[in-house]
PDB file of N, CA and C in Angstrom:
ATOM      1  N   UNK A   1     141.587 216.001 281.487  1.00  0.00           N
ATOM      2  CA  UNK A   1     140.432 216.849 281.458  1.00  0.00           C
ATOM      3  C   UNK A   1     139.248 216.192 282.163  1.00  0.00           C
ATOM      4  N   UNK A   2     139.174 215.031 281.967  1.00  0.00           N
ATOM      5  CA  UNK A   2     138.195 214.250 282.563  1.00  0.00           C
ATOM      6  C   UNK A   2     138.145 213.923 284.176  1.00  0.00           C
ATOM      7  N   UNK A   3     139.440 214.349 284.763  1.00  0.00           N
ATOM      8  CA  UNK A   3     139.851 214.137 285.949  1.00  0.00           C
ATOM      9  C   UNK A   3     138.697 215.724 286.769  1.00  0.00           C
ATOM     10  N   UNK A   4     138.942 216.580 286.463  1.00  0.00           N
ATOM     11  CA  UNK A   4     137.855 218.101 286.472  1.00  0.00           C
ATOM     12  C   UNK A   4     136.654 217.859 286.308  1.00  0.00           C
ATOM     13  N   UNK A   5     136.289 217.254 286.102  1.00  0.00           N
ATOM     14  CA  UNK A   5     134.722 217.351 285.203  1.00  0.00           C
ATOM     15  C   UNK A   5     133.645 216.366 287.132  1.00  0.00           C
ATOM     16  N   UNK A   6     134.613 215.472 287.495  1.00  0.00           N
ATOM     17  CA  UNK A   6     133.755 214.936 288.609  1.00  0.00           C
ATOM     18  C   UNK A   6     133.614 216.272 289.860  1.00  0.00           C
ATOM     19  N   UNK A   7     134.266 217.020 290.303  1.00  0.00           N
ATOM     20  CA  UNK A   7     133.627 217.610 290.873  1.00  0.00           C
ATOM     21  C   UNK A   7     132.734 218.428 290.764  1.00  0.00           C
ATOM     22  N   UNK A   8     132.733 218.898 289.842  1.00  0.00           N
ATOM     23  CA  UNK A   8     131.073 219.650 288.862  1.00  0.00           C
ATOM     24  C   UNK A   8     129.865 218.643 289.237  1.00  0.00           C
ATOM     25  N   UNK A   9     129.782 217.712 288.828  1.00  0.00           N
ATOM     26  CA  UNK A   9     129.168 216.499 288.823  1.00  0.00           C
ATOM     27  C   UNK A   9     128.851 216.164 290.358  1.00  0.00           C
ATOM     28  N   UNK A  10     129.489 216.204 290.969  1.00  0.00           N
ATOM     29  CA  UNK A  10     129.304 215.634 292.679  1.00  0.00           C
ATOM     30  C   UNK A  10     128.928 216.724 293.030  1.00  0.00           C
ATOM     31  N   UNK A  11     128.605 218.294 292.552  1.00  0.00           N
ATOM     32  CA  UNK A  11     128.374 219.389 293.621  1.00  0.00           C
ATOM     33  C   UNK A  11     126.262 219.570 292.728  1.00  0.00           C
ATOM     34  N   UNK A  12     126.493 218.920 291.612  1.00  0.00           N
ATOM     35  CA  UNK A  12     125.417 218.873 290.511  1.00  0.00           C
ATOM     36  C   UNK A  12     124.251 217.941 291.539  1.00  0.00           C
ATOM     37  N   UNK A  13     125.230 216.911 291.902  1.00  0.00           N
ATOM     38  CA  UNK A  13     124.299 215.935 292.585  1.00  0.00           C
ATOM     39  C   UNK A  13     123.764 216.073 293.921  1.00  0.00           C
ATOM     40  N   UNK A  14     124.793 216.784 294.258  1.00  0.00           N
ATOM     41  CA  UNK A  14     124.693 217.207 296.144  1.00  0.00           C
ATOM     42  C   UNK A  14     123.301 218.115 296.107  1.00  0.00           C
ATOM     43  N   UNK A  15     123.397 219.153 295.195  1.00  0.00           N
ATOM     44  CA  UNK A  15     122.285 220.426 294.958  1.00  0.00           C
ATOM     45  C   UNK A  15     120.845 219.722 294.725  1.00  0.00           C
ATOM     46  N   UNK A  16     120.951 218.502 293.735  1.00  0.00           N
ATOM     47  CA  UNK A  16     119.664 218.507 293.151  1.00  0.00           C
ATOM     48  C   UNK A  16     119.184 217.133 294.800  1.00  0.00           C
ATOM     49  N   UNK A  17     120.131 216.757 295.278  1.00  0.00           N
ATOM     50  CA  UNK A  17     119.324 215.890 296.560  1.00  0.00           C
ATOM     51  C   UNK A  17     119.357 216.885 297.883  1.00  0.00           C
ATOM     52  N   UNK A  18     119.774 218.438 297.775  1.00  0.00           N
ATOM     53  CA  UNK A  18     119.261 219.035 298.588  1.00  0.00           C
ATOM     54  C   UNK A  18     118.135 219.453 298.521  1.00  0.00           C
ATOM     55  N   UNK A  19     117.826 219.778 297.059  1.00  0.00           N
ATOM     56  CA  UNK A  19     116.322 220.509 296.704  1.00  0.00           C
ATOM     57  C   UNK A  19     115.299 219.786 297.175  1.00  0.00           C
ATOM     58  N   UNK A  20     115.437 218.342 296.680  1.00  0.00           N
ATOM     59  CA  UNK A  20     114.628 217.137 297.172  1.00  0.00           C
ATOM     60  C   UNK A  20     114.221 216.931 298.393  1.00  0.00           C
ATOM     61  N   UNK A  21     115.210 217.120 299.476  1.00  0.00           N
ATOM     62  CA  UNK A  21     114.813 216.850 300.506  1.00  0.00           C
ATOM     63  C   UNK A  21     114.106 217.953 300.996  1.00  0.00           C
ATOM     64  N   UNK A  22     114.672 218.873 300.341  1.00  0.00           N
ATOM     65  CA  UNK A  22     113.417 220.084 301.215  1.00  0.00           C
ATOM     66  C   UNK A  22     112.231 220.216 300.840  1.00  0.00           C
ATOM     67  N   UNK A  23     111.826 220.200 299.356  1.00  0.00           N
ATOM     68  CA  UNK A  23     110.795 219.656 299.070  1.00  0.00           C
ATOM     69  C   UNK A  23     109.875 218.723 299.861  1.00  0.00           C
ATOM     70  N   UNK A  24     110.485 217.664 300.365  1.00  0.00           N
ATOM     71  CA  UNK A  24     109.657 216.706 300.832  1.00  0.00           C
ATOM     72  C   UNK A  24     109.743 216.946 302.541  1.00  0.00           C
ATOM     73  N   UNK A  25     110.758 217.459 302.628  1.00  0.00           N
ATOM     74  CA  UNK A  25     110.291 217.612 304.454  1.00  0.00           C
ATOM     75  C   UNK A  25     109.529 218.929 304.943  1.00  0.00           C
ATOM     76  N   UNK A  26     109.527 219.880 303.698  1.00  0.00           N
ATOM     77  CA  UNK A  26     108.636 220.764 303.840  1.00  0.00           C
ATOM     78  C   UNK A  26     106.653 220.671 302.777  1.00  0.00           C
ATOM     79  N   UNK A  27     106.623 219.504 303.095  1.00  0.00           N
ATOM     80  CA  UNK A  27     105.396 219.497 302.518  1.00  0.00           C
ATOM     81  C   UNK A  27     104.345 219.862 303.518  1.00  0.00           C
ATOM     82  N   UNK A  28     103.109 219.680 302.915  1.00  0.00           N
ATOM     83  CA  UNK A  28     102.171 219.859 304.168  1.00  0.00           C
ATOM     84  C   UNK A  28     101.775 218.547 304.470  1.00  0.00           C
ATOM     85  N   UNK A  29     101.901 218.336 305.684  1.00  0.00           N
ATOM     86  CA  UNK A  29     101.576 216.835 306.017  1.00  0.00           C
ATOM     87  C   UNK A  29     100.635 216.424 306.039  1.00  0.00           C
ATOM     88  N   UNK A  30     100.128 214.763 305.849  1.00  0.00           N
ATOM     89  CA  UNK A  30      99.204 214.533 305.960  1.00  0.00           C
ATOM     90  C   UNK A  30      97.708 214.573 306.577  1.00  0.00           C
ATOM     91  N   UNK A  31      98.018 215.219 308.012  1.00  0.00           N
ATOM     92  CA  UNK A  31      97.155 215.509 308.559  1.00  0.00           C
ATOM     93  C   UNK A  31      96.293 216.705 308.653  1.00  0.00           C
ATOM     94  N   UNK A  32      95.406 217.004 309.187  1.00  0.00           N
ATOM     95  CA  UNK A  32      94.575 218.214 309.246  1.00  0.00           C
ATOM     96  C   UNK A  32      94.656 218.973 310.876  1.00  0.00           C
ATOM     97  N   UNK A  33      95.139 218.263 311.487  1.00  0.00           N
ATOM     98  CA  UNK A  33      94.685 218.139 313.210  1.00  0.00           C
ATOM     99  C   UNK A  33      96.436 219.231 313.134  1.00  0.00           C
ATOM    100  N   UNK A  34      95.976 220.601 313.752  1.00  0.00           N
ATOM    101  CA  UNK A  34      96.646 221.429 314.373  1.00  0.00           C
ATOM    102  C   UNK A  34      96.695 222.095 315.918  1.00  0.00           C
ATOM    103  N   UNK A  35      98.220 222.159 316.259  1.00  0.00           N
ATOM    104  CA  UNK A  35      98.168 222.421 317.553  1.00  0.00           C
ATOM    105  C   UNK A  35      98.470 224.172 317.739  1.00  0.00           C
ATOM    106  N   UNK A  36      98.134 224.658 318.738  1.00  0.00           N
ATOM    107  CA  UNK A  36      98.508 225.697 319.142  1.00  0.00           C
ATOM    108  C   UNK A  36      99.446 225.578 320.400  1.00  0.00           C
ATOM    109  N   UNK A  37     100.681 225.424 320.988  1.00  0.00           N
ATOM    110  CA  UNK A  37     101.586 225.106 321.706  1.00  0.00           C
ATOM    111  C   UNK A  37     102.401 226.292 322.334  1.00  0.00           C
ATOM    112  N   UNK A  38     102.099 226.125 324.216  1.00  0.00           N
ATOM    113  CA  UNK A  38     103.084 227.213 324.747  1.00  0.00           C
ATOM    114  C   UNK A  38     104.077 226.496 325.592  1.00  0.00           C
ATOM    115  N   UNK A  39     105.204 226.990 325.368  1.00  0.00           N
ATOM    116  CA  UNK A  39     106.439 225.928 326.369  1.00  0.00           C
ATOM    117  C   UNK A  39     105.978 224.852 326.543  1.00  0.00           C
ATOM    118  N   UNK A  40     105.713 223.890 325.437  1.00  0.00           N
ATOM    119  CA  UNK A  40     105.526 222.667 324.931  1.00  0.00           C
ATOM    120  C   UNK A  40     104.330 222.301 326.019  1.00  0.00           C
ATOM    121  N   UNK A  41     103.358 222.742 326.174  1.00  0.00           N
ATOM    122  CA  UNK A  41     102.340 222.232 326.196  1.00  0.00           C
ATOM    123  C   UNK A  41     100.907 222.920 325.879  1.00  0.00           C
ATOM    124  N   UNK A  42     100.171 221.906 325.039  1.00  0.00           N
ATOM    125  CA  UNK A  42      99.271 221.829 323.520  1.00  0.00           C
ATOM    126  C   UNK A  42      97.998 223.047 324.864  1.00  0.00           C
ATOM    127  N   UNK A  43      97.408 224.245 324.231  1.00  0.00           N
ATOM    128  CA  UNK A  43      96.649 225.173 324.551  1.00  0.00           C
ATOM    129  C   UNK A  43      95.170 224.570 324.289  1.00  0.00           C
ATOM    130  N   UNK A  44      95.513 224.091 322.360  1.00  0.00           N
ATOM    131  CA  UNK A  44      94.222 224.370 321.361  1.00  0.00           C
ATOM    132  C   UNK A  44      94.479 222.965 320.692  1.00  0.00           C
ATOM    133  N   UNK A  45      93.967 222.163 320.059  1.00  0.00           N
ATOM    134  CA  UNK A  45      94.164 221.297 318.870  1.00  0.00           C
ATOM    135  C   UNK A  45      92.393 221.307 318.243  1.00  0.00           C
ATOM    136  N   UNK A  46      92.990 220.993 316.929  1.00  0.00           N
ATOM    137  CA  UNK A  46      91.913 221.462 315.922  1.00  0.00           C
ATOM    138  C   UNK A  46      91.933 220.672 314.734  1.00  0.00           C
ATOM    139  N   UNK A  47      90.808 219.996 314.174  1.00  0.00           N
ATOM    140  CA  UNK A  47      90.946 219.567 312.789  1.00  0.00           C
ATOM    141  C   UNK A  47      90.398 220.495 311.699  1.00  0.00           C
ATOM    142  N   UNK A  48      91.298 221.346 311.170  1.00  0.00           N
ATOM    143  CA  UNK A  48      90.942 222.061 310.856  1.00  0.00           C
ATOM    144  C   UNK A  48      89.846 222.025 309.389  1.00  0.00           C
ATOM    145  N   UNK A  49      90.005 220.690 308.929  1.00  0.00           N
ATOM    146  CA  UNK A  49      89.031 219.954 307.932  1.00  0.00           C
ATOM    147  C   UNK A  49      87.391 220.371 308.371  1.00  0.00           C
ATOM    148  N   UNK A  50      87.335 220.316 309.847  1.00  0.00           N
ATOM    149  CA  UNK A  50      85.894 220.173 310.571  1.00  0.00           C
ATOM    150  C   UNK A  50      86.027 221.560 311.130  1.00  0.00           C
ATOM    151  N   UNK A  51      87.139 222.605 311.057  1.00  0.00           N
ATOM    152  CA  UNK A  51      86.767 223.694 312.455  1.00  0.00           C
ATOM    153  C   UNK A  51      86.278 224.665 311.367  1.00  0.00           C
ATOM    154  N   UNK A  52      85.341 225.203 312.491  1.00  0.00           N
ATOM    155  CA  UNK A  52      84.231 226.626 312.084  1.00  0.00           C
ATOM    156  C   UNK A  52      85.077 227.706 311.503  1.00  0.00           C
ATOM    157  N   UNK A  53      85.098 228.862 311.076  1.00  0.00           N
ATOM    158  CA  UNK A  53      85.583 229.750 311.159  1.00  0.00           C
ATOM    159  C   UNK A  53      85.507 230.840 312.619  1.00  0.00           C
ATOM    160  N   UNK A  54      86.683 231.110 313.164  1.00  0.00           N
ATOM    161  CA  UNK A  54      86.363 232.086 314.218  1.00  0.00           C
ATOM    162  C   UNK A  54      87.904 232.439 314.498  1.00  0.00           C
ATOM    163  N   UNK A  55      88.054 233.201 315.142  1.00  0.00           N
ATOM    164  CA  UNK A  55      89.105 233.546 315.847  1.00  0.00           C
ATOM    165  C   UNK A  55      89.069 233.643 317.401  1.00  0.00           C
ATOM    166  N   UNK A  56      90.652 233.606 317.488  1.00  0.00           N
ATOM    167  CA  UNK A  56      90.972 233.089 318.783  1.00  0.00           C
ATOM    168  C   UNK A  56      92.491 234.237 319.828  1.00  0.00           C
ATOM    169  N   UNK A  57      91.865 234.286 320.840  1.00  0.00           N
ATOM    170  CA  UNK A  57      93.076 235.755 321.401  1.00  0.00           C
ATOM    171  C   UNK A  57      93.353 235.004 322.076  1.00  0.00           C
ATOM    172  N   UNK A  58      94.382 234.803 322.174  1.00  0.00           N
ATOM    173  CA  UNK A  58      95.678 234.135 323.335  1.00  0.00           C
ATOM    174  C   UNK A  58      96.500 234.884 324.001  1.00  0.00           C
ATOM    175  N   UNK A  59      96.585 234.819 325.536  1.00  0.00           N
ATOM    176  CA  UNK A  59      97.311 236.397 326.316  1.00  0.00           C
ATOM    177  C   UNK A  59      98.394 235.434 326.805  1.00  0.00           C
ATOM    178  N   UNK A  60      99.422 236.307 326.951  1.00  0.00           N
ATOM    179  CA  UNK A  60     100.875 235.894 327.418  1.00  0.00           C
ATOM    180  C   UNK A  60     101.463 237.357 327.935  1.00  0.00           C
ATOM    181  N   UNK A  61     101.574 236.959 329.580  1.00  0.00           N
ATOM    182  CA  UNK A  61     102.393 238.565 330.239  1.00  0.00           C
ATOM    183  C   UNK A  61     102.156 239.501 329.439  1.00  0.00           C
ATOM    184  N   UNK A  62     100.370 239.823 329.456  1.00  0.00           N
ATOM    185  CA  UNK A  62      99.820 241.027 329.577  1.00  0.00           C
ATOM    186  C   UNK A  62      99.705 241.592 327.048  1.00  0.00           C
ATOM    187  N   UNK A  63     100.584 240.589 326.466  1.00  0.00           N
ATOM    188  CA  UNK A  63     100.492 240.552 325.170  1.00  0.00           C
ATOM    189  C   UNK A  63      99.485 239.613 325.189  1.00  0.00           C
ATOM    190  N   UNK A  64      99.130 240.106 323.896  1.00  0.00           N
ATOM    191  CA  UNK A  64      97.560 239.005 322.836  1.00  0.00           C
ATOM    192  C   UNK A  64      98.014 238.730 321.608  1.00  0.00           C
ATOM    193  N   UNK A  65      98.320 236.962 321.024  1.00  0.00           N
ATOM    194  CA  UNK A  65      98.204 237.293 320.244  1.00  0.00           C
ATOM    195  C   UNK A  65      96.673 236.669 319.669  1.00  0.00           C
ATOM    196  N   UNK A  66      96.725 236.918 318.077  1.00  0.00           N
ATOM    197  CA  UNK A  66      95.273 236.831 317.075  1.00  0.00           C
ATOM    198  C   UNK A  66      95.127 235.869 316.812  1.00  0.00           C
ATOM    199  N   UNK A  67      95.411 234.505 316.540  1.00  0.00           N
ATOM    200  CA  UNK A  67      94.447 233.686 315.565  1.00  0.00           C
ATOM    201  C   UNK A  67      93.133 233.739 314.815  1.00  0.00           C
ATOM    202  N   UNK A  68      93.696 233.247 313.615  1.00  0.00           N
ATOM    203  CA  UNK A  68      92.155 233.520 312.685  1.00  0.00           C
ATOM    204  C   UNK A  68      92.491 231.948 312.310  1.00  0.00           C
ATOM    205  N   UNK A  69      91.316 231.155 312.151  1.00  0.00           N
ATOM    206  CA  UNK A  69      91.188 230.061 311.306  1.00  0.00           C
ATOM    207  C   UNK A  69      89.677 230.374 310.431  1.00  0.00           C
ATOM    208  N   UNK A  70      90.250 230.045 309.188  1.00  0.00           N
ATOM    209  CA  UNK A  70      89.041 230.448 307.989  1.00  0.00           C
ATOM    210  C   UNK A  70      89.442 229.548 307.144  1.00  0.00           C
ATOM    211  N   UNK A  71      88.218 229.231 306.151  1.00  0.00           N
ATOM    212  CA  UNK A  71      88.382 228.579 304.675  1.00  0.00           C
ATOM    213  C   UNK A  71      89.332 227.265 305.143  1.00  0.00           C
ATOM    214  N   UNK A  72      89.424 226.670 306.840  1.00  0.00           N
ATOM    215  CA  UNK A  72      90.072 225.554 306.773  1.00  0.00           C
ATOM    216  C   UNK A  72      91.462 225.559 306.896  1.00  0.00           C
ATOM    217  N   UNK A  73      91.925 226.969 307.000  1.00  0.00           N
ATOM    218  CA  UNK A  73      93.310 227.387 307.275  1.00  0.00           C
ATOM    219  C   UNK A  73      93.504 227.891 308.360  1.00  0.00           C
ATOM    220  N   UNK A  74      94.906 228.156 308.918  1.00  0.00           N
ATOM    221  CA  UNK A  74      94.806 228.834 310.279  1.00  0.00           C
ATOM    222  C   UNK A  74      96.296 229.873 309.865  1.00  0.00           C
ATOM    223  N   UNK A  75      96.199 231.015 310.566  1.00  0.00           N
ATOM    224  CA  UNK A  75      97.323 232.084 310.807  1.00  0.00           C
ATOM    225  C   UNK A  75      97.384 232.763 312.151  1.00  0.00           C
ATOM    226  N   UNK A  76      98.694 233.526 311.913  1.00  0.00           N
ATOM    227  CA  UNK A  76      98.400 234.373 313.217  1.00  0.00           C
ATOM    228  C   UNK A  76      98.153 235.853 312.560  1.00  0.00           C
ATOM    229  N   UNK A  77      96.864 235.838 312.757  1.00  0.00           N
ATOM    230  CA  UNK A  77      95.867 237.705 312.421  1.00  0.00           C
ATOM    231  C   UNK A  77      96.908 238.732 312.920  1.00  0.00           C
ATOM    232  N   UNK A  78      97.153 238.484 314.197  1.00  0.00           N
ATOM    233  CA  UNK A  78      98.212 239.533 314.931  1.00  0.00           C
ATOM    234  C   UNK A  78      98.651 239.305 316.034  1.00  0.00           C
ATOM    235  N   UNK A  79      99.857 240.071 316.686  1.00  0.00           N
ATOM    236  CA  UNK A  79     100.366 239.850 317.179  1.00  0.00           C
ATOM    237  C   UNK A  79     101.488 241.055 318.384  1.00  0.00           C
ATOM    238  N   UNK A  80     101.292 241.301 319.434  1.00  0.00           N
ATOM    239  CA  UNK A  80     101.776 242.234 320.605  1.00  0.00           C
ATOM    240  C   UNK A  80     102.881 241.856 320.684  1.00  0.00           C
ATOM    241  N   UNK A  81     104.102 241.869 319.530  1.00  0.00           N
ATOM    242  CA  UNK A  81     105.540 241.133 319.900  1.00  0.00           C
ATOM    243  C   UNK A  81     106.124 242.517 319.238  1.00  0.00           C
ATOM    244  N   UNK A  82     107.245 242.741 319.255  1.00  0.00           N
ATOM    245  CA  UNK A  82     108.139 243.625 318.524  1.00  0.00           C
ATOM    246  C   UNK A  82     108.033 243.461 317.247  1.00  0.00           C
ATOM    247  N   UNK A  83     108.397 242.429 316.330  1.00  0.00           N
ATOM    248  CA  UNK A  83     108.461 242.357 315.154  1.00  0.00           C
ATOM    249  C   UNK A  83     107.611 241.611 314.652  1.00  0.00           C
ATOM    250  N   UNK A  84     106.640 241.224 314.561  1.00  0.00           N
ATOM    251  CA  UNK A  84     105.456 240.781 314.290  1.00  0.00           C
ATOM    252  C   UNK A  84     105.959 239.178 313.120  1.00  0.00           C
ATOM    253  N   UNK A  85     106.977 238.549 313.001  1.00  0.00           N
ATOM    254  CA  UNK A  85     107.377 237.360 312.112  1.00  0.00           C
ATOM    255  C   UNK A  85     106.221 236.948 311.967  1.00  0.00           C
ATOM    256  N   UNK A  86     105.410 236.581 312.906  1.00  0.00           N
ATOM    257  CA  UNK A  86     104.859 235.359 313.102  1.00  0.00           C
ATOM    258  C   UNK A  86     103.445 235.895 312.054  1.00  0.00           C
ATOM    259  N   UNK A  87     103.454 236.889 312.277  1.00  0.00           N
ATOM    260  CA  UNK A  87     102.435 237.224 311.424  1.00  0.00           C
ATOM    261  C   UNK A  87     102.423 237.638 309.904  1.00  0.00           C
ATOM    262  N   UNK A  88     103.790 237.468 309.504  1.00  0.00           N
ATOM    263  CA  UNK A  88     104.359 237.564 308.529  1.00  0.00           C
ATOM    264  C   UNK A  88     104.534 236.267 307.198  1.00  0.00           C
ATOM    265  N   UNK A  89     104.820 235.637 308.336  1.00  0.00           N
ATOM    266  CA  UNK A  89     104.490 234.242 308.411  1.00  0.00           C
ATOM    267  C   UNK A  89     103.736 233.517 307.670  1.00  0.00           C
ATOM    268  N   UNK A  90     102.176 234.156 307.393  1.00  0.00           N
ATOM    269  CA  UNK A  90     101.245 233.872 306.574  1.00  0.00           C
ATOM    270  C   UNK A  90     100.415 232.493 307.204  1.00  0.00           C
ATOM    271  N   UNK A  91      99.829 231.951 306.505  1.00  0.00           N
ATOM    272  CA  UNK A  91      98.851 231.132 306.870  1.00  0.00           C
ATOM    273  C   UNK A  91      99.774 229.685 306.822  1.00  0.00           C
ATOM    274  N   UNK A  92      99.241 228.684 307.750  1.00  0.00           N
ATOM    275  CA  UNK A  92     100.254 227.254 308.023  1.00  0.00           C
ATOM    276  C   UNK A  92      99.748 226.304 306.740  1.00  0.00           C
ATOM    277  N   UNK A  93     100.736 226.065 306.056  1.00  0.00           N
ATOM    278  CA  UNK A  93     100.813 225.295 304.844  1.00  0.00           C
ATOM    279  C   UNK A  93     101.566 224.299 304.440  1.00  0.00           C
ATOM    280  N   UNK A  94     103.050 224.128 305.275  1.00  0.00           N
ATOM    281  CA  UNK A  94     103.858 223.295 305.163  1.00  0.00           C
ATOM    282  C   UNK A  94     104.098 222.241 306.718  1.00  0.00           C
ATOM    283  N   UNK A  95     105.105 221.705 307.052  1.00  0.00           N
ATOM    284  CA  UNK A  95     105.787 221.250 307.840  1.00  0.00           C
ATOM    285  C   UNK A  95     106.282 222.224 308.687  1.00  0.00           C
ATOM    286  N   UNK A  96     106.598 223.213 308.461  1.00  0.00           N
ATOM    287  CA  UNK A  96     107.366 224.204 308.907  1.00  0.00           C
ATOM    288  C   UNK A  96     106.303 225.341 309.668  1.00  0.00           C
ATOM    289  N   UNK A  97     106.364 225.203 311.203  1.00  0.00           N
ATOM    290  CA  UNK A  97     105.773 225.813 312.227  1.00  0.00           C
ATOM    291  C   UNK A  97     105.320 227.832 312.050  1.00  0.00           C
ATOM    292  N   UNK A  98     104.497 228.398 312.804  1.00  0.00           N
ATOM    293  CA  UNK A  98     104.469 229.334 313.148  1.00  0.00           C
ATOM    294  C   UNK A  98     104.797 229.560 314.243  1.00  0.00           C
ATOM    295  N   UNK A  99     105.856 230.796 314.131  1.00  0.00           N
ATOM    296  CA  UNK A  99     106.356 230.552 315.461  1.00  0.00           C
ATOM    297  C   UNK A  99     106.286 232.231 315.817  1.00  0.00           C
ATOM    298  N   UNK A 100     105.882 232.513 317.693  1.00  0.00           N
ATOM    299  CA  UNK A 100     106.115 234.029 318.050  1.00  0.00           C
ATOM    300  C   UNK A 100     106.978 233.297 319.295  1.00  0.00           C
ATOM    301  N   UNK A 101     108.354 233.696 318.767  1.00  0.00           N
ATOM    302  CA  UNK A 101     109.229 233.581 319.837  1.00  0.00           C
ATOM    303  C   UNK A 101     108.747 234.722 321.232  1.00  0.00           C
ATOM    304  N   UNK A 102     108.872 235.656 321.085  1.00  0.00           N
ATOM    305  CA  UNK A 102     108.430 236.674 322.544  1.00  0.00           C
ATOM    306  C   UNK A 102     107.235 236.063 323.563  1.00  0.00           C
ATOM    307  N   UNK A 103     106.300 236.183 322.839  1.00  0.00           N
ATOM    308  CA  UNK A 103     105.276 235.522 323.610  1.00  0.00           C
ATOM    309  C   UNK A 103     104.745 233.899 323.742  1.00  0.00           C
ATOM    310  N   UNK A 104     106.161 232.594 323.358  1.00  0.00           N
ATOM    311  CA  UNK A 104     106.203 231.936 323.344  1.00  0.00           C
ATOM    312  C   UNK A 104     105.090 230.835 322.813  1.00  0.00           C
ATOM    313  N   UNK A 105     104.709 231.571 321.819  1.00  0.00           N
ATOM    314  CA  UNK A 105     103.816 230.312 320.877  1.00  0.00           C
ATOM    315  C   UNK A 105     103.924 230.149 319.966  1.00  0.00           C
ATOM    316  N   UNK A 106     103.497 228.549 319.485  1.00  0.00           N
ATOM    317  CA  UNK A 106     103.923 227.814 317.856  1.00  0.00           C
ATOM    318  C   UNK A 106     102.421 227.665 317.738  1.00  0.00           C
ATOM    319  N   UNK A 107     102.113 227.440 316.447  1.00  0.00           N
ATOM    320  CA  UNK A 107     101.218 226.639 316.261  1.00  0.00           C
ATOM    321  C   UNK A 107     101.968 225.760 314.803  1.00  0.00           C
ATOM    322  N   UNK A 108     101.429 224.649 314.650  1.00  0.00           N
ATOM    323  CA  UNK A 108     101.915 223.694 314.056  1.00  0.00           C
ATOM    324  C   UNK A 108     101.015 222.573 313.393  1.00  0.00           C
ATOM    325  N   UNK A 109     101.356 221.577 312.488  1.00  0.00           N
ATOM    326  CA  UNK A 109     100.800 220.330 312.749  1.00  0.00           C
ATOM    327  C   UNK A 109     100.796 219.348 313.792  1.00  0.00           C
ATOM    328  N   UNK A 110     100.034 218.812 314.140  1.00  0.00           N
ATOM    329  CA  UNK A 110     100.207 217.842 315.092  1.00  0.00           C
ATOM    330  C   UNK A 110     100.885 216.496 314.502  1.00  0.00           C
ATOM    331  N   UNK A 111     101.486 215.917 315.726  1.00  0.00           N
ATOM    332  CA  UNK A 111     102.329 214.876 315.352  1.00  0.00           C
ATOM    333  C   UNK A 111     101.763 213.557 315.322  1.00  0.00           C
ATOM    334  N   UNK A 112     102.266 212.808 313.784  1.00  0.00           N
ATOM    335  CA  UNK A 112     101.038 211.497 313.641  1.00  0.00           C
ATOM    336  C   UNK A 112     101.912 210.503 314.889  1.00  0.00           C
ATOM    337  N   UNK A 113     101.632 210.361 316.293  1.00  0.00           N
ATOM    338  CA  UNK A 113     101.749 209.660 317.219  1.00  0.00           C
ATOM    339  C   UNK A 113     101.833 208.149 317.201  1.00  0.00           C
ATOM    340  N   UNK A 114     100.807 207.701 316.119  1.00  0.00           N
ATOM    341  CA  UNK A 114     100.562 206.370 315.430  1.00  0.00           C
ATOM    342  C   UNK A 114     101.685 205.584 314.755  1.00  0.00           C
ATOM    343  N   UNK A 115     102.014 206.784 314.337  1.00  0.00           N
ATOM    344  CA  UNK A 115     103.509 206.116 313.263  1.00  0.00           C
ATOM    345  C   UNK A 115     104.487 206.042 314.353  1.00  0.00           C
ATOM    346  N   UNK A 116     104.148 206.230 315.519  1.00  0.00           N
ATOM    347  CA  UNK A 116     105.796 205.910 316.314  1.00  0.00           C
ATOM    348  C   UNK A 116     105.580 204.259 316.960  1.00  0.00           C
ATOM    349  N   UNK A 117     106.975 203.978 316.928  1.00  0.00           N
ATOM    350  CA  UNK A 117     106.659 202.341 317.266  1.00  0.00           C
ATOM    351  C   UNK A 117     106.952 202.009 319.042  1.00  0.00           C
ATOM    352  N   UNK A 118     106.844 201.711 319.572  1.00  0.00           N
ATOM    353  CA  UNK A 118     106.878 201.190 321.117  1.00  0.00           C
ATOM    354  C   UNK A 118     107.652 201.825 322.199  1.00  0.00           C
ATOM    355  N   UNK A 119     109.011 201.618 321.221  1.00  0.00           N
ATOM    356  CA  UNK A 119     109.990 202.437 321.928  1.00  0.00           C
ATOM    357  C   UNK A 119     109.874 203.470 321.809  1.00  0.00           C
ATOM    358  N   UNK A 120     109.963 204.094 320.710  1.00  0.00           N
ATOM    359  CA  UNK A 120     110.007 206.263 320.977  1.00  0.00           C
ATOM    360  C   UNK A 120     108.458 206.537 321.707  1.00  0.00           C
ATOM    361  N   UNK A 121     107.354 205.561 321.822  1.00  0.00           N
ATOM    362  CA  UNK A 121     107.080 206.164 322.880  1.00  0.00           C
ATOM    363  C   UNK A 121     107.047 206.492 324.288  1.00  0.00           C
TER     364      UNK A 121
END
């Protein structure tokens, strides 16, 4: 009977160090400094600790999309794509990017550059 009981146990353990890791790789990172990014190269960067409130229209082949940054947060207000995700999306809070695939923009955290050592850069 005891021979049964370990795979319960190994699928118990697998689950609770998946939760974990997502937890922690989806936190909001340490920083404040956000990018706005088209085919990997940075449009906008912002600390958003220090940025004003305002919004921001970004055109891509003849689409706009919205940015709003308020209260120190940033989203995408709206968006000229088919299915609007990105605006669905809600306001940037984790690790985990805003993304409008169609009109090819992320906005994101910026990457702590500091923490990389000699070689990866």
């Amino acid at each position: 009977m005891k021979q049964k009981k370990w795979p319960f146990f190994l699928l118990v353990l697998l689950l609770a160090a998946g939760i974990l890791g997502s937890v922690l790789v989806l936190q909001r990172p340490d920083t404040s400094m956000v990018e706005v990014v088209r085919d990997g190269q940075v449009l906008y960067q912002f600390d958003l600790a220090q940025e004003a409130d305002r919004v921001l229209e970004i055109e891509y082949e003849g689409r706009v999309n919205t940015i709003e940054i308020k209260d120190h947060q940033i989203h995408m207000q709206a968006a000229e794509c088919p299915d609007n995700t990105c605006v669905h999306m809600g306001w940037l809070d984790s690790a985990a990017p805003i993304v409008c695939l169609p009109n090819h923009l992320v906005i994101q955290f910026a990457e702590n550059h500091e923490a990389l050592d000699g070689i990866a850069r």
